[in-house]
N, C-alpha and C. Protein backbone atom coordinates (compact mmCIF):
# COMPACT_ATOMS: atom_id res chain seq x y z
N UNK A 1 -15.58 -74.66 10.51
CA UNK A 1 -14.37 -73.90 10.17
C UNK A 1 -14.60 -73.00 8.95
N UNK A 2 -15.27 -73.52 7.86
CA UNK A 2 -15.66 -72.67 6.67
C UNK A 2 -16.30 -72.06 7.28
N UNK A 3 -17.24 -71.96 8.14
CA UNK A 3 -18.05 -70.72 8.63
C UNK A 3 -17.35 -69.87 9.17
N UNK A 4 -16.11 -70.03 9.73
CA UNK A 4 -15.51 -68.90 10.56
C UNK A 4 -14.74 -68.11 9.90
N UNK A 5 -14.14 -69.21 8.34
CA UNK A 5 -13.17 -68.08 7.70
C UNK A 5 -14.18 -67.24 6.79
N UNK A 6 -15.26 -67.59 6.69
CA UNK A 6 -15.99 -66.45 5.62
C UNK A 6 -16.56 -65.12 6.30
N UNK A 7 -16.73 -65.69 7.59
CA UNK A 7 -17.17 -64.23 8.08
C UNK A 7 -16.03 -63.14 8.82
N UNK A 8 -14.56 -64.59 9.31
CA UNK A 8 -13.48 -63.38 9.17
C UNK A 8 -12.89 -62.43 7.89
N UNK A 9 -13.40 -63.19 6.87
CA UNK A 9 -13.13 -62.48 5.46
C UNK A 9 -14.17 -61.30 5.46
N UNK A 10 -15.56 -61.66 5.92
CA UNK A 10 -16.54 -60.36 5.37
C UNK A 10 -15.81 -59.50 6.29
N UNK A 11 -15.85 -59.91 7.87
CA UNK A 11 -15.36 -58.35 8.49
C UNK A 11 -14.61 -57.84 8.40
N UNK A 12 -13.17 -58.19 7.88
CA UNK A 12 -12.08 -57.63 7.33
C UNK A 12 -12.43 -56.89 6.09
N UNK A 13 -13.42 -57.04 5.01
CA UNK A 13 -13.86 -56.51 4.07
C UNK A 13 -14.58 -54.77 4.64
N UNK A 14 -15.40 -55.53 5.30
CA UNK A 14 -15.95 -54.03 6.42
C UNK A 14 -15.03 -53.17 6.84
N UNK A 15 -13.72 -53.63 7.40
CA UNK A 15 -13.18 -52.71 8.16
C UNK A 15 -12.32 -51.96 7.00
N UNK A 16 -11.96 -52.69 5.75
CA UNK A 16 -11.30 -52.16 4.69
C UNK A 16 -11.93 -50.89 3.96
N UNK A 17 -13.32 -50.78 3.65
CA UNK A 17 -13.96 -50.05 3.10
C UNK A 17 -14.36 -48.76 3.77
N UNK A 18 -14.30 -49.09 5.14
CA UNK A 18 -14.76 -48.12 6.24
C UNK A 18 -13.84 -47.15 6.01
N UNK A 19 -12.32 -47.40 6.22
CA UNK A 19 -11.07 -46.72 5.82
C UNK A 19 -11.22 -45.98 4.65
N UNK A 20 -11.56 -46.81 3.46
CA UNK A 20 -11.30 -46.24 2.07
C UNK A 20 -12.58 -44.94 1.76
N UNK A 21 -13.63 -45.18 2.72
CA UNK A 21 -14.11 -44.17 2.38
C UNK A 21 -13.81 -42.89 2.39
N UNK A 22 -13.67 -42.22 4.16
CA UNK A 22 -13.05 -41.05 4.40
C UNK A 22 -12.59 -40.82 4.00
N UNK A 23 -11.36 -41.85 3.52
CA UNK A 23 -10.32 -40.67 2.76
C UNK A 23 -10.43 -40.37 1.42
N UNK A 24 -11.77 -41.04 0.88
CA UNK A 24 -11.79 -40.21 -0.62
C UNK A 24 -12.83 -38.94 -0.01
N UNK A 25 -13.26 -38.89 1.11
CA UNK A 25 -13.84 -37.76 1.00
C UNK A 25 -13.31 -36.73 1.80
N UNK A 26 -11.75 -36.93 2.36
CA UNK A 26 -10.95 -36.02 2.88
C UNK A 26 -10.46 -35.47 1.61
N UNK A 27 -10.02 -36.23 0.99
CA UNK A 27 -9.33 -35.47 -0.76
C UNK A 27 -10.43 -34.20 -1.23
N UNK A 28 -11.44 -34.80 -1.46
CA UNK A 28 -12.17 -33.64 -2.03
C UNK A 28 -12.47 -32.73 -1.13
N UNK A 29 -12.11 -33.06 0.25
CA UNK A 29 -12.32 -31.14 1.12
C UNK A 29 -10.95 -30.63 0.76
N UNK A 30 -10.64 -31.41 0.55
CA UNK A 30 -8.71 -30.64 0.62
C UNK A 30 -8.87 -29.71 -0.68
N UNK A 31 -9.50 -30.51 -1.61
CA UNK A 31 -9.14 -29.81 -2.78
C UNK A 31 -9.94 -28.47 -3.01
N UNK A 32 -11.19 -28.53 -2.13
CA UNK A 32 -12.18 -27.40 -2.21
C UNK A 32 -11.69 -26.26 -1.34
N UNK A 33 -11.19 -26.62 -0.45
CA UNK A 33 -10.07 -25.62 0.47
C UNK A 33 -9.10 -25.02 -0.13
N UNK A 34 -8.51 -25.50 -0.95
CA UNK A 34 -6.89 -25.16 -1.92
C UNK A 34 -7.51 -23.97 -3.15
N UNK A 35 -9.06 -24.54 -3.15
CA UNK A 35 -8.97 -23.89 -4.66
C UNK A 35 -9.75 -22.41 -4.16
N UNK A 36 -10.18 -22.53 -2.95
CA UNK A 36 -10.88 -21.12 -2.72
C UNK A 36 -9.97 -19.93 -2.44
N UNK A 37 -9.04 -20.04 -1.39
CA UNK A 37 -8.23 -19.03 -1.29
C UNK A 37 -7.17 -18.46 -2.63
N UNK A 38 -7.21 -19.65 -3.48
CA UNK A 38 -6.37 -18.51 -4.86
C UNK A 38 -7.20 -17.80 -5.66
N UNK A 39 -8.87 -18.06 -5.29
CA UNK A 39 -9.40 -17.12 -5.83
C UNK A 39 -10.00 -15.85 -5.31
N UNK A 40 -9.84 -16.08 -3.85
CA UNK A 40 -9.89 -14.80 -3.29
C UNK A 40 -8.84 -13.86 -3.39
N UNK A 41 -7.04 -14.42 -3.49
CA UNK A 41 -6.50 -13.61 -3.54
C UNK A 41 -6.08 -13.01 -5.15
N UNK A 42 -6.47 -13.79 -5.95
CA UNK A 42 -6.97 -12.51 -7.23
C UNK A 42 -7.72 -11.27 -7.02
N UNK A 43 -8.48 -11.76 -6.28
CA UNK A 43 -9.50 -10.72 -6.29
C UNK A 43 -8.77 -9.37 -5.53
N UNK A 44 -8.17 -10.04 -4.78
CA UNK A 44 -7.73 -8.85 -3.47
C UNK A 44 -6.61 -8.07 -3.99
N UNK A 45 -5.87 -8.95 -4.62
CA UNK A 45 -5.05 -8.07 -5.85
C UNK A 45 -5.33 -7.06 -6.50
N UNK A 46 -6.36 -7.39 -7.52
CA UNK A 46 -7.57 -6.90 -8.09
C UNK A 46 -7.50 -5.67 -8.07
N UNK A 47 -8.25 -5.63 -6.62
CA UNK A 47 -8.76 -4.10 -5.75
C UNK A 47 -7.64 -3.59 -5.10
N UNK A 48 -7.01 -4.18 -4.63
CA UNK A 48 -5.59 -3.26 -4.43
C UNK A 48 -4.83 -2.69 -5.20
N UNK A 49 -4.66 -3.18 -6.49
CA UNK A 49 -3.98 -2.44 -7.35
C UNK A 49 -5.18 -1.22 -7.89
N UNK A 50 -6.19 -1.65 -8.09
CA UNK A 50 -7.31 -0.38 -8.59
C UNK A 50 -7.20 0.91 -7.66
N UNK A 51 -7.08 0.41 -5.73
CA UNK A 51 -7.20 1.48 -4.96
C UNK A 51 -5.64 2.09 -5.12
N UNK A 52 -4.75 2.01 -5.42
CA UNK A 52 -3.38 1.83 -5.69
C UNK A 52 -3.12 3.12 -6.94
N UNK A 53 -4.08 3.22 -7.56
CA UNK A 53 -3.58 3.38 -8.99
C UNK A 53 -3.46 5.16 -9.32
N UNK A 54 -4.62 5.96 -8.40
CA UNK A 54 -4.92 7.17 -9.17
C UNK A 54 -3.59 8.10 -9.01
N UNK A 55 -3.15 8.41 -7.46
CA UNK A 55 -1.87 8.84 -7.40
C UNK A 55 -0.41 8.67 -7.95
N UNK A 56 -0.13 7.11 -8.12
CA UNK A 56 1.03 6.48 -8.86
C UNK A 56 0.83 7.06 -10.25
N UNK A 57 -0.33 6.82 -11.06
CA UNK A 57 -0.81 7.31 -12.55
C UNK A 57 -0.61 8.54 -12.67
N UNK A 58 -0.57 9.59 -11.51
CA UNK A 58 -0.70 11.15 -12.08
C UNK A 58 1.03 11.68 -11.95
N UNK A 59 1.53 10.91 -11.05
CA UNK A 59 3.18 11.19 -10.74
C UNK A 59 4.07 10.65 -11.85
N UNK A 60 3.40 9.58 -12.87
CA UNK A 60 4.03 9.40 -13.93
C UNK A 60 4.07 10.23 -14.82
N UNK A 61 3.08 11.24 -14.99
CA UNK A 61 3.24 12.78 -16.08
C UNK A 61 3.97 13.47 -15.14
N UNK A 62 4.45 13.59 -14.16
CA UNK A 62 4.93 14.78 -13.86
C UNK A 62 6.73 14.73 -13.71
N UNK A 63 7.14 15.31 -14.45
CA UNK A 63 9.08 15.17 -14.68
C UNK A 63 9.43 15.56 -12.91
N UNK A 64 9.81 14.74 -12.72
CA UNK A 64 10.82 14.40 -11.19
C UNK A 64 12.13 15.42 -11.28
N UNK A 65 12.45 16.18 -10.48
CA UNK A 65 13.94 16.66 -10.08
C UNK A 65 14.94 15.28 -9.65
N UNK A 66 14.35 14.77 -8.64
CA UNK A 66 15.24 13.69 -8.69
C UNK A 66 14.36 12.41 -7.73
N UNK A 67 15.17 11.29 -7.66
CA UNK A 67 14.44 10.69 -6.88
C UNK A 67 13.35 9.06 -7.92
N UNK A 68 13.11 8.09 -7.03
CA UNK A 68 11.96 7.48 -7.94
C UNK A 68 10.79 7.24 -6.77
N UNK A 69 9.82 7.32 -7.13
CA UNK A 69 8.76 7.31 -6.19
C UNK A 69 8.01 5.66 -6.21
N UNK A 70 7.42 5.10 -5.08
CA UNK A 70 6.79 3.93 -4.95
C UNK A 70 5.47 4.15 -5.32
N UNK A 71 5.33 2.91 -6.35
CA UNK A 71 4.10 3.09 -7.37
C UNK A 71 3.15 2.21 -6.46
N UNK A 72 3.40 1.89 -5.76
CA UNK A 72 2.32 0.53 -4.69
C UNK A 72 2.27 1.17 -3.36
N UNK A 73 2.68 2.39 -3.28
CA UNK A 73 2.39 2.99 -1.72
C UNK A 73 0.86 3.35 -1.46
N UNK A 74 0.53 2.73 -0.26
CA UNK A 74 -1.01 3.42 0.07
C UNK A 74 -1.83 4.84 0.77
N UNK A 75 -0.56 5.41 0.89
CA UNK A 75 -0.56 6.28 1.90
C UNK A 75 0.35 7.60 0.94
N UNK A 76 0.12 8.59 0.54
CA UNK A 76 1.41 9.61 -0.43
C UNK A 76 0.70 10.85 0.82
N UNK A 77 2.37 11.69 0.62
CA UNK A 77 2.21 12.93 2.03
C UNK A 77 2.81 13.96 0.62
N UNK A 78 2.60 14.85 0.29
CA UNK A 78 2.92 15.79 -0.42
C UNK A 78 3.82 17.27 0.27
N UNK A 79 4.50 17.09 0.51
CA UNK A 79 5.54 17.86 1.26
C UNK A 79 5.49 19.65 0.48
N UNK A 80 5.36 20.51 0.97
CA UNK A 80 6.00 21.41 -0.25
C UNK A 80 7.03 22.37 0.99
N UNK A 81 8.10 22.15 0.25
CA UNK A 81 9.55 22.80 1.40
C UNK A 81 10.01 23.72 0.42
N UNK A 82 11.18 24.06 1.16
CA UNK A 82 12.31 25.09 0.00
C UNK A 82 13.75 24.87 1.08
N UNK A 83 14.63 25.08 0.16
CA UNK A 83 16.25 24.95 1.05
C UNK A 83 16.25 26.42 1.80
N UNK A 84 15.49 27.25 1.13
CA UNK A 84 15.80 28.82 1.95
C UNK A 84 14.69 29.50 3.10
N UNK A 85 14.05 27.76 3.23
CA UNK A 85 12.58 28.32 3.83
C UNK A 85 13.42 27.78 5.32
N UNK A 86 13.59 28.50 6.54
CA UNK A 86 14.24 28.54 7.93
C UNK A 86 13.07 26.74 8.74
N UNK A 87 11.85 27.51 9.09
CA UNK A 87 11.13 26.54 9.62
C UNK A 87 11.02 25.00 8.30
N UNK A 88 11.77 25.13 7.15
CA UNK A 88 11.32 23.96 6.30
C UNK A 88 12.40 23.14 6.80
N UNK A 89 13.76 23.76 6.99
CA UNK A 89 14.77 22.74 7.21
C UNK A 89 14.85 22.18 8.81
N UNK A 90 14.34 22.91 9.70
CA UNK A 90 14.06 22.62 11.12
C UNK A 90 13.16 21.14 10.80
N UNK A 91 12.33 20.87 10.41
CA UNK A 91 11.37 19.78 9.91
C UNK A 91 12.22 18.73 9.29
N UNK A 92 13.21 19.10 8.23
CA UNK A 92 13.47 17.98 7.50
C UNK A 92 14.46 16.73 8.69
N UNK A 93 15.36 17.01 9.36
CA UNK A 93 15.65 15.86 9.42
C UNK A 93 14.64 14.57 10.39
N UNK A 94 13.62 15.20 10.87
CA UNK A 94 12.65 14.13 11.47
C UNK A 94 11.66 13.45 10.15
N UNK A 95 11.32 14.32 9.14
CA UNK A 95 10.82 14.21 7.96
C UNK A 95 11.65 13.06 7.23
N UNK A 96 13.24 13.12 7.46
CA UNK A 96 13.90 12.43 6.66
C UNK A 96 13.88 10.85 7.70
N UNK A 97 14.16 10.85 8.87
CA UNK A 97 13.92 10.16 9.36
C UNK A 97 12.84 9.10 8.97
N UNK A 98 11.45 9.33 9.39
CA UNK A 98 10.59 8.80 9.23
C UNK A 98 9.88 8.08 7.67
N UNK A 99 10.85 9.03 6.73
CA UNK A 99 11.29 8.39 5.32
C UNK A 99 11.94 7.06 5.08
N UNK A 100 13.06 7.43 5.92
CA UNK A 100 13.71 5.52 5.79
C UNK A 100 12.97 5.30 5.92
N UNK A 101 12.14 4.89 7.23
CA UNK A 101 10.86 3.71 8.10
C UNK A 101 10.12 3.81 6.87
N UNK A 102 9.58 4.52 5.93
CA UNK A 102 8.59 4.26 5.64
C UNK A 102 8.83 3.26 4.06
N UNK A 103 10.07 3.82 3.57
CA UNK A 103 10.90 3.30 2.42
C UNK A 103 11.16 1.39 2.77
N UNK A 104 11.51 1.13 3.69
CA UNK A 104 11.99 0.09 4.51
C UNK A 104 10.04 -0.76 4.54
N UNK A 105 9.43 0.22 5.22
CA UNK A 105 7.92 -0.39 5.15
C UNK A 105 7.40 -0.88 3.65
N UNK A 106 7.59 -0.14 2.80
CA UNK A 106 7.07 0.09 1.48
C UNK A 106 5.34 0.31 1.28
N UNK A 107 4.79 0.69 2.65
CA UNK A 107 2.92 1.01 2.61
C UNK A 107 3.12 2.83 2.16
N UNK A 108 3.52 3.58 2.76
CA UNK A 108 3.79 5.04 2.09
C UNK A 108 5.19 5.72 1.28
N UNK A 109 4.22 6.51 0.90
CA UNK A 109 5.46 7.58 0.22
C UNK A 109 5.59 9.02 0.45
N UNK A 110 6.38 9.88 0.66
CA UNK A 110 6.74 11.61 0.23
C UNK A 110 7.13 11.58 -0.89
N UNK A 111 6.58 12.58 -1.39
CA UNK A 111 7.32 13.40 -2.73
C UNK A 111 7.07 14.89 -2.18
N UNK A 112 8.21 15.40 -2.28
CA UNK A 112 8.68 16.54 -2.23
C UNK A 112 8.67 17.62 -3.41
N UNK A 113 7.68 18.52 -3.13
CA UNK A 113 7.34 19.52 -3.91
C UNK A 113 8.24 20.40 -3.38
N UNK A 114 9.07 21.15 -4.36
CA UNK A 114 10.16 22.06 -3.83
C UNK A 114 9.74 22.95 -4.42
N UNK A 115 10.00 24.39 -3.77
CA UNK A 115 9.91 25.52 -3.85
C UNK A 115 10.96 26.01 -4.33
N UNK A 116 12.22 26.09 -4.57
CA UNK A 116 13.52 26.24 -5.22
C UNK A 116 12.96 26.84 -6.18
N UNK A 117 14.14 27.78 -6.58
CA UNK A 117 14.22 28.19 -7.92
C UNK A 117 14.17 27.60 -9.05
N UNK A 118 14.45 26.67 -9.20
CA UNK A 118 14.88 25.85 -10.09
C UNK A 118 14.91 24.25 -9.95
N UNK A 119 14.62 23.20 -10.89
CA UNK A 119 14.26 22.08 -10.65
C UNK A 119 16.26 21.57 -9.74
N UNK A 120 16.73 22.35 -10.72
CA UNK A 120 18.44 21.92 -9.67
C UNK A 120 17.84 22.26 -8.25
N UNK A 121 17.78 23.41 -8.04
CA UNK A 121 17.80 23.74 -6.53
C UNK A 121 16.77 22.93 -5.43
N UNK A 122 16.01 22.07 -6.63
CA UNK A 122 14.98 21.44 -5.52
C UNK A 122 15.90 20.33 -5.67
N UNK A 123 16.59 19.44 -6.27
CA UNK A 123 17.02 18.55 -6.43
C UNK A 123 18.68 18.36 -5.31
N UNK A 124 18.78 19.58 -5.57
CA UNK A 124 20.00 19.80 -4.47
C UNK A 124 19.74 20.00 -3.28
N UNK A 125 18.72 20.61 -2.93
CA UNK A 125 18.14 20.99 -1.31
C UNK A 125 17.84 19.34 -1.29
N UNK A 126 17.04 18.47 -1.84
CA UNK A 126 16.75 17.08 -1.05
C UNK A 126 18.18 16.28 -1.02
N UNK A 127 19.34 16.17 -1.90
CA UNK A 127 20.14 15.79 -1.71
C UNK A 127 21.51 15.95 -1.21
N UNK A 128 21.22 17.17 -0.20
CA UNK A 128 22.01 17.48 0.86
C UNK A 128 21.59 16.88 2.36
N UNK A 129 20.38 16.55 2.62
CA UNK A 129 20.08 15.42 3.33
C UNK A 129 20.47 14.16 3.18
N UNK A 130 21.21 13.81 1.89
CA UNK A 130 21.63 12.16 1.54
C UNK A 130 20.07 11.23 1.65
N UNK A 131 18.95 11.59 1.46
CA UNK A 131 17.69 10.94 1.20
C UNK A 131 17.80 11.56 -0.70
N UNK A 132 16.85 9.85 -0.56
CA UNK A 132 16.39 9.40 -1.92
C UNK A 132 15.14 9.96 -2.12
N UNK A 133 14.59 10.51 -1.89
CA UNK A 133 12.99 10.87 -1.48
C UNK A 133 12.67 11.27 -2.67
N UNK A 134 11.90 10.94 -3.69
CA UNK A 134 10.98 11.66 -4.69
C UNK A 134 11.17 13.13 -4.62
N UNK A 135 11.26 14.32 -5.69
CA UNK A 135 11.07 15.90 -5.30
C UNK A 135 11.13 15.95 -6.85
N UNK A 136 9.65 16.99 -7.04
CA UNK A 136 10.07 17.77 -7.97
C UNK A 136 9.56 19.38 -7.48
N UNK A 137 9.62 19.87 -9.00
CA UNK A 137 9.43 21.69 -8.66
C UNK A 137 8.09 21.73 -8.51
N UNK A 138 7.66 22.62 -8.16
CA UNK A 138 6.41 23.00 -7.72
C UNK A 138 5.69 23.63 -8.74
N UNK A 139 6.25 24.19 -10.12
CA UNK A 139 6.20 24.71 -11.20
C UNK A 139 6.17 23.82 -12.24
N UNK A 140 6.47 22.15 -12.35
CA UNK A 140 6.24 21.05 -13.07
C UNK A 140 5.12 20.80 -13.76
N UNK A 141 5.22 20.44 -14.84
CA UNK A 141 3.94 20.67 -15.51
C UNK A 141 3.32 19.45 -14.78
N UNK A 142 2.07 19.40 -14.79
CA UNK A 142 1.20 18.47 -14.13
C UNK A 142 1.13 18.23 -12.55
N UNK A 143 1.57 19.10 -11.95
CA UNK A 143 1.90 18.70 -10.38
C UNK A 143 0.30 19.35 -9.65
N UNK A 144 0.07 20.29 -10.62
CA UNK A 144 -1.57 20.56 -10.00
C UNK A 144 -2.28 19.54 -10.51
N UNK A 145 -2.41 18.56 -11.01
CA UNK A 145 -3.04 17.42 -11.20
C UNK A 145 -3.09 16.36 -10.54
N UNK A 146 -1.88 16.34 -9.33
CA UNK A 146 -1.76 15.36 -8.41
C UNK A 146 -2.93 15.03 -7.74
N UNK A 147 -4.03 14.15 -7.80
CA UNK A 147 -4.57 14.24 -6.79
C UNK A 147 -4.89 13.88 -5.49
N UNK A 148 -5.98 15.07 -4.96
CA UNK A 148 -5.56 15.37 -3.44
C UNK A 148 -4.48 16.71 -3.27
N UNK A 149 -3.82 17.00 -4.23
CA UNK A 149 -2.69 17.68 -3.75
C UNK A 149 -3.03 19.97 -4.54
N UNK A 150 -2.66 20.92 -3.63
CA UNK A 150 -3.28 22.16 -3.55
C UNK A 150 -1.83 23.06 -3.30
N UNK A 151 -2.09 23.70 -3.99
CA UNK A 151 -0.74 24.84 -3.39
C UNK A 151 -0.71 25.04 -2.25
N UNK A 152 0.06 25.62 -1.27
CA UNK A 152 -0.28 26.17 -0.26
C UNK A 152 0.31 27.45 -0.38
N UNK A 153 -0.12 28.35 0.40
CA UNK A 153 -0.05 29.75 0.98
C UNK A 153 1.43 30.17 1.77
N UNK A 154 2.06 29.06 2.68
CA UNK A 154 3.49 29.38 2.80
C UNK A 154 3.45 28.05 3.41
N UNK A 155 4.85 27.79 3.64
CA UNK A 155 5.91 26.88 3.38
C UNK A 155 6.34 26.57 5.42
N UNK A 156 6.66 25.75 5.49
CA UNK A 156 6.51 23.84 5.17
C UNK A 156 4.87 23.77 5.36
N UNK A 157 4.23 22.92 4.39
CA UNK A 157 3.16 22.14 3.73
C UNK A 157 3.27 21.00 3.76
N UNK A 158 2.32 20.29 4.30
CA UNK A 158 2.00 18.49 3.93
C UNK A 158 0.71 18.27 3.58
N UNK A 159 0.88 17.62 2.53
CA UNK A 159 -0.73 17.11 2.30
C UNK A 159 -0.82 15.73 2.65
N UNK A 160 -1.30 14.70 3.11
CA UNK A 160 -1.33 13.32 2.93
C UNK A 160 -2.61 12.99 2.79
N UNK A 161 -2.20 12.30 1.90
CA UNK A 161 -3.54 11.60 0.87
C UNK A 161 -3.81 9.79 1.11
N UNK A 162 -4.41 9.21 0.85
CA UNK A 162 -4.76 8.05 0.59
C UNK A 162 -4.72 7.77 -1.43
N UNK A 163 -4.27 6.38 -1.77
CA UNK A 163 -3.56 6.28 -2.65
C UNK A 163 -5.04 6.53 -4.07
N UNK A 164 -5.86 7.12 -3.76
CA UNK A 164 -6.76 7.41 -4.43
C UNK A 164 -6.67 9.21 -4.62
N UNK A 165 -6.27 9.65 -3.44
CA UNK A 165 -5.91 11.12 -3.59
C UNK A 165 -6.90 11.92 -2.55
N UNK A 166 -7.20 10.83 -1.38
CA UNK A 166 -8.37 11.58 -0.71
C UNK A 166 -7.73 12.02 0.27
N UNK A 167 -7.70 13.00 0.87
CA UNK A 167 -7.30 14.08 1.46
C UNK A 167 -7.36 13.49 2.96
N UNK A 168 -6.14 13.06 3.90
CA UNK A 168 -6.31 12.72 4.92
C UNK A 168 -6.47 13.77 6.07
N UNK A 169 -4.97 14.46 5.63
CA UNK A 169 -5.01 15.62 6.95
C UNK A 169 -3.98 16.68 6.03
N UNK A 170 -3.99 17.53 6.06
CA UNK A 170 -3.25 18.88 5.80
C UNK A 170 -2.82 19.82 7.04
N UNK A 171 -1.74 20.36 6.59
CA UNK A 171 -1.30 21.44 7.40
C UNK A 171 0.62 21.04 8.11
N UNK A 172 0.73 20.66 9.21
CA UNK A 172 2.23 20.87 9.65
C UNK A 172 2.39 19.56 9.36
N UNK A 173 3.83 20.06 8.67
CA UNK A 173 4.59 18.49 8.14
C UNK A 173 5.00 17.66 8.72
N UNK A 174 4.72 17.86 10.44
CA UNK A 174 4.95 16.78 11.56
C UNK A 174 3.67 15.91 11.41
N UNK A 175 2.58 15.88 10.33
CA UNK A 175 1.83 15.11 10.46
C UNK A 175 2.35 13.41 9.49
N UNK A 176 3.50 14.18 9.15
CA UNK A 176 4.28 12.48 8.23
C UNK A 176 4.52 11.49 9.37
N UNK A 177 4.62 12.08 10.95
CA UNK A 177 4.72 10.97 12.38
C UNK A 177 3.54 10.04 12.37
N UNK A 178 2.45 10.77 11.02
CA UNK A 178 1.26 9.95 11.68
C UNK A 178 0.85 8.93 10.59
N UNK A 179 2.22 8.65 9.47
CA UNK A 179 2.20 7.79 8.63
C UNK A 179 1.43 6.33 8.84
N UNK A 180 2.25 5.49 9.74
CA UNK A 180 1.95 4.40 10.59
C UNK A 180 0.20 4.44 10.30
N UNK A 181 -0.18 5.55 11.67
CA UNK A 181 -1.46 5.16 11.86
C UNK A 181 -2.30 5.06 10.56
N UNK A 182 -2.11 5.86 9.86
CA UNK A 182 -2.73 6.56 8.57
C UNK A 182 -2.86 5.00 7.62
N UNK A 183 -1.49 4.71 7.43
CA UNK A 183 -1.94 2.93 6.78
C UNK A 183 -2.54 2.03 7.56
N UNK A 184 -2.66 1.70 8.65
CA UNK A 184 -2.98 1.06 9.43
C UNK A 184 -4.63 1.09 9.19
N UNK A 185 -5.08 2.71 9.23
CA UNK A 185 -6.70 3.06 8.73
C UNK A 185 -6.84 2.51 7.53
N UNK A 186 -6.49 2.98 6.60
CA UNK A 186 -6.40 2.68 5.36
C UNK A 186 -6.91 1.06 5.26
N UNK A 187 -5.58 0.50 5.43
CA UNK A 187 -5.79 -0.85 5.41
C UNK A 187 -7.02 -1.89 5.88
N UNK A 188 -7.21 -0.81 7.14
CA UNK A 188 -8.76 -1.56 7.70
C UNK A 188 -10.01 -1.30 6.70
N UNK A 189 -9.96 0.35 6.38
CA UNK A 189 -11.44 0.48 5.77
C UNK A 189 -11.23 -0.45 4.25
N UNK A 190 -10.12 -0.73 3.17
CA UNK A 190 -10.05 -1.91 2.52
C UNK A 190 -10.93 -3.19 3.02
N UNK A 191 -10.03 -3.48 3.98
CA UNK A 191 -10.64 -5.03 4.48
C UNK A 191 -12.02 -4.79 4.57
N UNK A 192 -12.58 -3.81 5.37
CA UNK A 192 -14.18 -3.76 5.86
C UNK A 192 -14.94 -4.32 3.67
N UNK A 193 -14.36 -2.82 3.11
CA UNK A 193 -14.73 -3.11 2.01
C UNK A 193 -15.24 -4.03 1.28
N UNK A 194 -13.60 -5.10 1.19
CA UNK A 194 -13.86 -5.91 0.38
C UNK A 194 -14.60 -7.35 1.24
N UNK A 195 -14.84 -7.25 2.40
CA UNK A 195 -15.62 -8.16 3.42
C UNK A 195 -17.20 -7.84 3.16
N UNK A 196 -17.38 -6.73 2.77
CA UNK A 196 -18.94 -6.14 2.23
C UNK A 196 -19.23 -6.51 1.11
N UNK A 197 -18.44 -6.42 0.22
CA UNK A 197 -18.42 -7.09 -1.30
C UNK A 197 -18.64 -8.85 -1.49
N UNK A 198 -18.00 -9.03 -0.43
CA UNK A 198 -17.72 -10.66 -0.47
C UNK A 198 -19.42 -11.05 0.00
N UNK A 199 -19.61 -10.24 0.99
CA UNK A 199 -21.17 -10.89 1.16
C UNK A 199 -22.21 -10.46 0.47
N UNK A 200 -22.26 -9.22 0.13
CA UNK A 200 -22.94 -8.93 -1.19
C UNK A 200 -22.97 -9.84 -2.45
N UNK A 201 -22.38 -10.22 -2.49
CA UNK A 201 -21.96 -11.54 -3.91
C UNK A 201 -22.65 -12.57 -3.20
N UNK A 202 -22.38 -13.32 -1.77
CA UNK A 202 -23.24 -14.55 -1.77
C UNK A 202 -24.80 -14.18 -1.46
């Protein structure tokens, strides 16, 4: 009988320890799992706010007619209209349109370079549409500093840039329809990026 309870004691000892192991070594994957992804997403922060920065930085020197512009947009379209330009107002209400969507998105922005006489008249031509849209004059000090962004020759003008100021597509301001796709690129060549970086480091 003593023989039987000592070896039901050892195997119960066995089957106890068997248990207790795994799970001290489930804890420490857990914890090596938890701690990697908050340091990737510093990083990704990081570089998003850096790719983020050159356009938001140059629209802060430049005095606004009206409007506040999104400092985290990845995508900026540089509009240049006028209230007295015929083909500029034919454009705006699909222009204005595709503004909500993109306001509502928060990945792009317009700012409206107005041709108006006067910083009023640009400020009044965008707010007879009832849009909030960023606009200043086209005559603002620092607005040739935008970069990515060029006078143009006549009127309606779009520039859209990437949030660094690189020049996506220029020319008819029906190219703001191609907002969507435009972040969508954006966003990928990021990822490729920072997926190149990540293996470069190991």
């Amino acid at each position: 009988m003593k023989a039987i309870k000592m070896l039901t004691l050892a195997l119960g000892l066995c089957i106890m320890s068997s248990y207790v192991a795994p799970a001290q070594e489930l804890s420490a994957d857990v914890t090596e799992e938890v701690a990697t992804p908050k340091k990737s997403k510093k990083k990704d922060k990081k570089k998003k706010k850096a790719k983020a920065g050159a356009v938001a930085k140059a629209l802060k020197k430049v005095k606004r007619a009206s409007g506040k512009y999104n400092q985290k947009a990845l995508v900026y379209v540089y509009l240049q209209s006028a209230s007295w330009c015929g083909p500029c107002k034919q454009a705006m209400p699909e222009i204005v349109k595709q503004y909500k969507e993109m306001r509502e998105d928060g990945r792009a922005e317009i700012v409206l370079v107005g041709w108006d006489m006067s910083p009023d008249g640009v400020k009044n031509y965008i707010e007879g549409y009832k849009c909030k849209m960023p606009a200043v004059h086209k005559d603002a000090k620092n607005v040739g500093k935008l970069p990515g962004f060029s006078p143009a020759s006549g009127i309606p003008f779009a520039i859209m840039v990437d949030a660094d100021g690189k020049v996506l597509h220029q020319g008819s301001p029906y190219v703001v329809a191609k907002w969507k796709e435009e972040v969508e690129k954006y966003e990928a060549a990021q990822a490729a990026e920072e997926e190149e970086a990540a293996d470069s480091e190991d």
